[in-house]
Every structure is written in C-alpha cells, then in structure tokens.
N, C-alpha and C. Protein backbone atom coordinates (compact mmCIF):
# COMPACT_ATOMS: atom_id res chain seq x y z
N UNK A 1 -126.89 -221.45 15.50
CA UNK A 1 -126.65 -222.65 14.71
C UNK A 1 -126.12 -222.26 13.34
N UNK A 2 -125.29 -222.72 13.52
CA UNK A 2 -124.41 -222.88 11.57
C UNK A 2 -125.65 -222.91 10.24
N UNK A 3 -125.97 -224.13 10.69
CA UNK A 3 -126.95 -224.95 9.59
C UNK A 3 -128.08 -223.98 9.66
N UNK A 4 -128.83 -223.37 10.29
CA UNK A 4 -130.24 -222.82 9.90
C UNK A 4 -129.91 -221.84 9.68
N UNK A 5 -131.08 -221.22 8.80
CA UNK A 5 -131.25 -220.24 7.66
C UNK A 5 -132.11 -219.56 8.63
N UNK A 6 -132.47 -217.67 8.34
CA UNK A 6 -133.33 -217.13 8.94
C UNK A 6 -134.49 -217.63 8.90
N UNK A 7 -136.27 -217.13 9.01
CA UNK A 7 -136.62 -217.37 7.56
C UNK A 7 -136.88 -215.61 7.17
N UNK A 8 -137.40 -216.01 5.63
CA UNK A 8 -137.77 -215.51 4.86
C UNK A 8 -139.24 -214.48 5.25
N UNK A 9 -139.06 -213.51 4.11
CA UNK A 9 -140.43 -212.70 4.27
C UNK A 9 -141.80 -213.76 3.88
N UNK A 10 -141.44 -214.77 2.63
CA UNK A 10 -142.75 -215.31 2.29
C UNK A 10 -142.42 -216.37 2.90
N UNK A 11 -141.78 -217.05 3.67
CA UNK A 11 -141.78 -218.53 4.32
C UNK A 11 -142.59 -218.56 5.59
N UNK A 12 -143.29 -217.71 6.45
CA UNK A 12 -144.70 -217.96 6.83
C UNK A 12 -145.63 -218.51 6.61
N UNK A 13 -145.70 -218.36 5.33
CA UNK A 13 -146.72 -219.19 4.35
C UNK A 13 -146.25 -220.84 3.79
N UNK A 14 -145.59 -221.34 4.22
CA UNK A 14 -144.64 -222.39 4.15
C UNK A 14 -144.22 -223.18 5.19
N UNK A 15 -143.77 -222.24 6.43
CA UNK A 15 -143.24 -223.42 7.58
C UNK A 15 -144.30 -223.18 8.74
N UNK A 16 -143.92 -224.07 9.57
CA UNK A 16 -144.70 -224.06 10.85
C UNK A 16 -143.65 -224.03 11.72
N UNK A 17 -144.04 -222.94 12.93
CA UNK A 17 -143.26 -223.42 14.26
C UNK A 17 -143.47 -224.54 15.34
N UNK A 18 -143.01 -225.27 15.72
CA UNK A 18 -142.67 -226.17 16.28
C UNK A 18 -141.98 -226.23 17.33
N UNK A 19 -142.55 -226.71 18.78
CA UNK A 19 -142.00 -226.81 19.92
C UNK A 19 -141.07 -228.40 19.77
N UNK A 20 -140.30 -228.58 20.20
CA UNK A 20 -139.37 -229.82 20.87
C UNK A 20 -138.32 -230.22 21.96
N UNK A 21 -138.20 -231.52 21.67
CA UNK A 21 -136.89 -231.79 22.74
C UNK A 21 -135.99 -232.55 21.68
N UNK A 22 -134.58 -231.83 21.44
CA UNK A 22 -133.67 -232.66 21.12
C UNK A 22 -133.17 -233.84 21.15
N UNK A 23 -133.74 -234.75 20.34
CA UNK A 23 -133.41 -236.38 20.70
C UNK A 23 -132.22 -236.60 20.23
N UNK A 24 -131.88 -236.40 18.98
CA UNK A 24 -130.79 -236.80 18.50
C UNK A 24 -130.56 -235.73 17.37
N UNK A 25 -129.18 -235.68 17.00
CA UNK A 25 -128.69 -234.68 15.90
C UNK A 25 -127.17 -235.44 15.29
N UNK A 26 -127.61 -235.49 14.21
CA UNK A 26 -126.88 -235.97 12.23
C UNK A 26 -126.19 -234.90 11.95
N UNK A 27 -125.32 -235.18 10.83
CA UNK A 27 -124.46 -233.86 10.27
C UNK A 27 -125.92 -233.30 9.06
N UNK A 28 -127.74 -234.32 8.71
CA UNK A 28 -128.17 -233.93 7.90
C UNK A 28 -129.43 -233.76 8.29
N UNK A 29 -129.24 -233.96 9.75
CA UNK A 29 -131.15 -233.85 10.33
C UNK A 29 -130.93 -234.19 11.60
N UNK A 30 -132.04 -233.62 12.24
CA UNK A 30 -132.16 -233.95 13.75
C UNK A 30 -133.41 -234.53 14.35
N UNK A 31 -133.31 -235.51 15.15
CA UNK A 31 -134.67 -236.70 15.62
C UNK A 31 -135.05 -235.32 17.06
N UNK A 32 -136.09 -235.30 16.69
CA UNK A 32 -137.10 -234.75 17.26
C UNK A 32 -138.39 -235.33 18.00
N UNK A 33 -138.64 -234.99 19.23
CA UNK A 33 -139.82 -235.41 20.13
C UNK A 33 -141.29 -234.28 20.68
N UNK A 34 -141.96 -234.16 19.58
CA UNK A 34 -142.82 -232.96 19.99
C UNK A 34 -143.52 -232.86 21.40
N UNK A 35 -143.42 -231.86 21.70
CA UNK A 35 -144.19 -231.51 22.89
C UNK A 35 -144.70 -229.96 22.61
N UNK A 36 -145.19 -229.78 21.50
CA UNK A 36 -145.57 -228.65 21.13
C UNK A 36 -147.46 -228.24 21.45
N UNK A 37 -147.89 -227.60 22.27
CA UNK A 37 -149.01 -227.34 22.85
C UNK A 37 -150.00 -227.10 21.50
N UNK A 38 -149.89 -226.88 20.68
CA UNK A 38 -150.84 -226.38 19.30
C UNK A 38 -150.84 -227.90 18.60
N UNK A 39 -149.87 -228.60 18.93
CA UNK A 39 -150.15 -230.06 18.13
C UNK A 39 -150.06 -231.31 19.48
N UNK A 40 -151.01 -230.97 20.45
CA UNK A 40 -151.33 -231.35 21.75
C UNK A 40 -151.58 -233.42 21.42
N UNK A 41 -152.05 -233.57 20.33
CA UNK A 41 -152.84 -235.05 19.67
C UNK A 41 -151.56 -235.57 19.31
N UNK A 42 -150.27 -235.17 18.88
CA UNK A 42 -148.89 -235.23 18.54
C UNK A 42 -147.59 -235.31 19.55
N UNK A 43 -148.56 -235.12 20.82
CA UNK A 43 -147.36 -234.86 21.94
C UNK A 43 -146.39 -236.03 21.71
N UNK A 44 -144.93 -236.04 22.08
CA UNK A 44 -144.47 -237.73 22.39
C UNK A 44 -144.19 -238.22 20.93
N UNK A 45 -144.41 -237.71 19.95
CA UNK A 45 -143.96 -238.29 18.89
C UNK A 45 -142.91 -237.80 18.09
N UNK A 46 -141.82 -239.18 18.13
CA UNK A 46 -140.60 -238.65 17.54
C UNK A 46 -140.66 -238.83 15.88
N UNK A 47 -139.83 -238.19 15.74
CA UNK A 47 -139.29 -238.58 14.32
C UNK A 47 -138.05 -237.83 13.74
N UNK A 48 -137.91 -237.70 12.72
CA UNK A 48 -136.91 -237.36 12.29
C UNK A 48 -136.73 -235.90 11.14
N UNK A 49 -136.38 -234.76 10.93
CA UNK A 49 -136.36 -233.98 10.39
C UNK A 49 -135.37 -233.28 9.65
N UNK A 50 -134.99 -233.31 8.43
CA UNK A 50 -133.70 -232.73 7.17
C UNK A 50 -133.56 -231.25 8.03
N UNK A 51 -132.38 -231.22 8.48
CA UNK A 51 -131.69 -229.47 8.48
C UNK A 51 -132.02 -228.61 7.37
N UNK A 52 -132.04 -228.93 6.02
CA UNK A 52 -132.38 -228.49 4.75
C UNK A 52 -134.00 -227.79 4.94
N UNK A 53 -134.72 -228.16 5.64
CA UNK A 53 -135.48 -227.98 6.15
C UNK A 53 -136.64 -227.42 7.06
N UNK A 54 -135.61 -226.55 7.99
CA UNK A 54 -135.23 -226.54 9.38
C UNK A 54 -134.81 -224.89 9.20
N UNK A 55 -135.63 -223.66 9.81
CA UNK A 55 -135.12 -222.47 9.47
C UNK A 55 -135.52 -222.23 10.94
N UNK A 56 -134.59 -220.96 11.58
CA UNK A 56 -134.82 -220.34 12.54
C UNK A 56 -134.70 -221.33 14.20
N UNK A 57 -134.30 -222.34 13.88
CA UNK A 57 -133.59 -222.86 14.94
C UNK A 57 -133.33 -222.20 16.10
N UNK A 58 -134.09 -222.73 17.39
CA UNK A 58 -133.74 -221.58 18.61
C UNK A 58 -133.38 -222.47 19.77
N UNK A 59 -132.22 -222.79 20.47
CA UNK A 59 -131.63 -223.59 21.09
C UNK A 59 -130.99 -222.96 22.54
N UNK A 60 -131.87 -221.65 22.67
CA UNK A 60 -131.12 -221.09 23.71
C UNK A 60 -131.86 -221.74 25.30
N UNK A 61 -133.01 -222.37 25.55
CA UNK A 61 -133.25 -223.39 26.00
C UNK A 61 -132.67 -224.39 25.85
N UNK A 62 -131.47 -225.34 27.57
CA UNK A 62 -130.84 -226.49 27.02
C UNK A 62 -131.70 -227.81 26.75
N UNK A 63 -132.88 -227.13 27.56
CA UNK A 63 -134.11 -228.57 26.98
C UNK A 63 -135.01 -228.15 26.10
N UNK A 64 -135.69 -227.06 25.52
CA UNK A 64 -136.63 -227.07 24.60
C UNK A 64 -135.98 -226.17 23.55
N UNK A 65 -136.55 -226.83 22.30
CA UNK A 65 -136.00 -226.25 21.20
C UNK A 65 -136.98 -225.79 20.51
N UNK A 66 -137.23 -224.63 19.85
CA UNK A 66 -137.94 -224.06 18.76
C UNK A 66 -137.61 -223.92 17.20
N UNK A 67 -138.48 -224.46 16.38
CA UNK A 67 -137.58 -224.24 15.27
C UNK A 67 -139.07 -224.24 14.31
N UNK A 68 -138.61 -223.67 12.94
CA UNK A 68 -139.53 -223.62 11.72
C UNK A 68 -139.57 -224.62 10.83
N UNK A 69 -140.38 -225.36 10.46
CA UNK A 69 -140.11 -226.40 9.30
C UNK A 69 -140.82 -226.23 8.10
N UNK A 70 -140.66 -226.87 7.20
CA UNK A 70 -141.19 -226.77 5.86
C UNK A 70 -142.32 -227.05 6.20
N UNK A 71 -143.40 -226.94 6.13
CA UNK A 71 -145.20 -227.22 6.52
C UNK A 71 -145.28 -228.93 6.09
N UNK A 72 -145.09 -228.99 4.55
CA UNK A 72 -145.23 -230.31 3.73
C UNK A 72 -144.50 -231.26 4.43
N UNK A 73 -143.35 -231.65 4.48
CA UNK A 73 -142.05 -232.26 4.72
C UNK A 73 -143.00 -232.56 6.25
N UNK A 74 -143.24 -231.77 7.32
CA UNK A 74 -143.31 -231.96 8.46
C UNK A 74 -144.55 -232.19 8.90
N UNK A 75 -145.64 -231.91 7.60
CA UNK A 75 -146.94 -232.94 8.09
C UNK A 75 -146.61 -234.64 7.32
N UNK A 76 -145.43 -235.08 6.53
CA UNK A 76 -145.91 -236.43 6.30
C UNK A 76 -144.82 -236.41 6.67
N UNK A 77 -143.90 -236.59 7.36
CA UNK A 77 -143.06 -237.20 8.57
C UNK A 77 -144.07 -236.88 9.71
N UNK A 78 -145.04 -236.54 10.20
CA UNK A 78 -145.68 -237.05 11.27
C UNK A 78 -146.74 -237.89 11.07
N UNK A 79 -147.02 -237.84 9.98
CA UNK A 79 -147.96 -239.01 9.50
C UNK A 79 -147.06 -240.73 9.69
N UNK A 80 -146.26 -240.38 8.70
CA UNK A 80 -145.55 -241.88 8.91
C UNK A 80 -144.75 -242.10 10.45
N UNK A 81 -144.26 -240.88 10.64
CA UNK A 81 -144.39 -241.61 12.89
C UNK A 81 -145.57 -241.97 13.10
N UNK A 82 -146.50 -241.57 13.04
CA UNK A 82 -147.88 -242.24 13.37
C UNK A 82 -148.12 -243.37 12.87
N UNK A 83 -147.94 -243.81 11.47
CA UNK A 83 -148.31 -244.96 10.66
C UNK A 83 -147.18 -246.01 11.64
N UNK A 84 -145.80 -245.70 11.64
CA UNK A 84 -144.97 -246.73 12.30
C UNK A 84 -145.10 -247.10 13.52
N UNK A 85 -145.68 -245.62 14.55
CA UNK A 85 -146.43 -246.33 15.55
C UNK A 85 -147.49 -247.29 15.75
N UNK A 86 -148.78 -246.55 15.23
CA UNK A 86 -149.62 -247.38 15.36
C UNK A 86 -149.59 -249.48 14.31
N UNK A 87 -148.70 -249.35 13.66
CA UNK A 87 -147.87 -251.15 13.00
C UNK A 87 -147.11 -251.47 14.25
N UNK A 88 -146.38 -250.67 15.44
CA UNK A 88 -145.83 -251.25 15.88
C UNK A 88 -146.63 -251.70 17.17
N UNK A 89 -147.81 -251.12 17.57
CA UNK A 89 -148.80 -251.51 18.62
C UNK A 89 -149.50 -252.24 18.25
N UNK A 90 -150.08 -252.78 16.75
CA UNK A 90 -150.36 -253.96 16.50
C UNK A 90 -149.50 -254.86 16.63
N UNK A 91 -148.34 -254.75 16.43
CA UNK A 91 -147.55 -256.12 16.75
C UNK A 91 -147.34 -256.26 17.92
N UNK A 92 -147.32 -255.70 18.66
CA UNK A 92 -146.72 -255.73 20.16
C UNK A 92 -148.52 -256.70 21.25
N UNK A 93 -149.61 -256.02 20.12
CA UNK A 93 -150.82 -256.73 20.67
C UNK A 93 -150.86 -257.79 20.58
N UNK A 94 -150.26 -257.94 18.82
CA UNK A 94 -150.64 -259.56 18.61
C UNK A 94 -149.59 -260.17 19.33
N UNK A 95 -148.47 -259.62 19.68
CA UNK A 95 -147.13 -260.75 20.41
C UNK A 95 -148.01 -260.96 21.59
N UNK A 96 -148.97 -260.28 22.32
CA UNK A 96 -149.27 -260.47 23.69
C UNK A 96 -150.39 -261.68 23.50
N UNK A 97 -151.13 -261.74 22.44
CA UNK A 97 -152.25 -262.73 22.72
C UNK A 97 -151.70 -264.02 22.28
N UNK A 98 -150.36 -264.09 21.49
CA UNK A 98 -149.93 -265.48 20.98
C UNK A 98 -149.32 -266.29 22.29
C-alpha cells in the first residue's frame, strides 16, 4: 500500500493490531468491519478509520486485512460505533412497539 507507513520502533506503545474485512476505502480512510479474535465483544462492528492513522497495512489476504492503528483514535471510533449502534436499536424498538 502507497498510503501506510511502516511502524516505528516506539509505535508499539501507541497502536494496536487489528484484524478486519475491507468494507469500504476513501482517498482518506477506510470503513472497516472487525472480526478480530482479541476484541471478540467488538466482532461485526463497523466503522470508519483515517489512513493518517493506519501503519503497517497487510492486504495480502483478499478477505482479511491486518493493519496497526493509533490506540486513541481507534478506541473512540469504537466507542461511538457502539454509541450509534446501540441509538439505533432503540429506535428500531421503539418503531416496533408504536
């Protein structure tokens, strides 16, 4: 990949690896669907992630992708997939009882 950076000697301490499936890809980020076994409570949840971001990109699997992310950046983008999920299963409850 063009866009990703190696990582670094101290960026261990910084990113996390991350299992996925390629949902979608931007000229500035790519939508992502974890299925990563270490974040097992996270399976199935998409969201979205900055290339800026994004080191060590491994795509030699045409279905699973490996890649490093900023730690920060990629625990509150899974927070707010979670927050938008769980607003959107309340609404979908309350559409069912009206």
């Amino acid at each position: 990949m063009n866009w990703s950076q190696p990582l670094g000697t101290y960026d261990y301490d910084y990113y996390k690896q991350a299992t996925f499936v390629l949902v979608k890809e931007s000229p500035k980020a790519i939508r992502i669907k974890l299925i990563d076994k270490y974040r097992g409570e996270y399976n199935g949840l998409v969201f979205w992630m900055p290339k800026s971001v994004t080191k060590d990109y491994n795509n030699s699997d045409p279905n699973i992708k490996i890649a490093w992310f900023w730690e920060k950046l990629f625990n509150d983008n899974i927070r707010k997939a979670l927050d938008d999920l769980n607003k959107k299963n309340k609404i979908e409850i309350k559409d069912k009882k009206d």
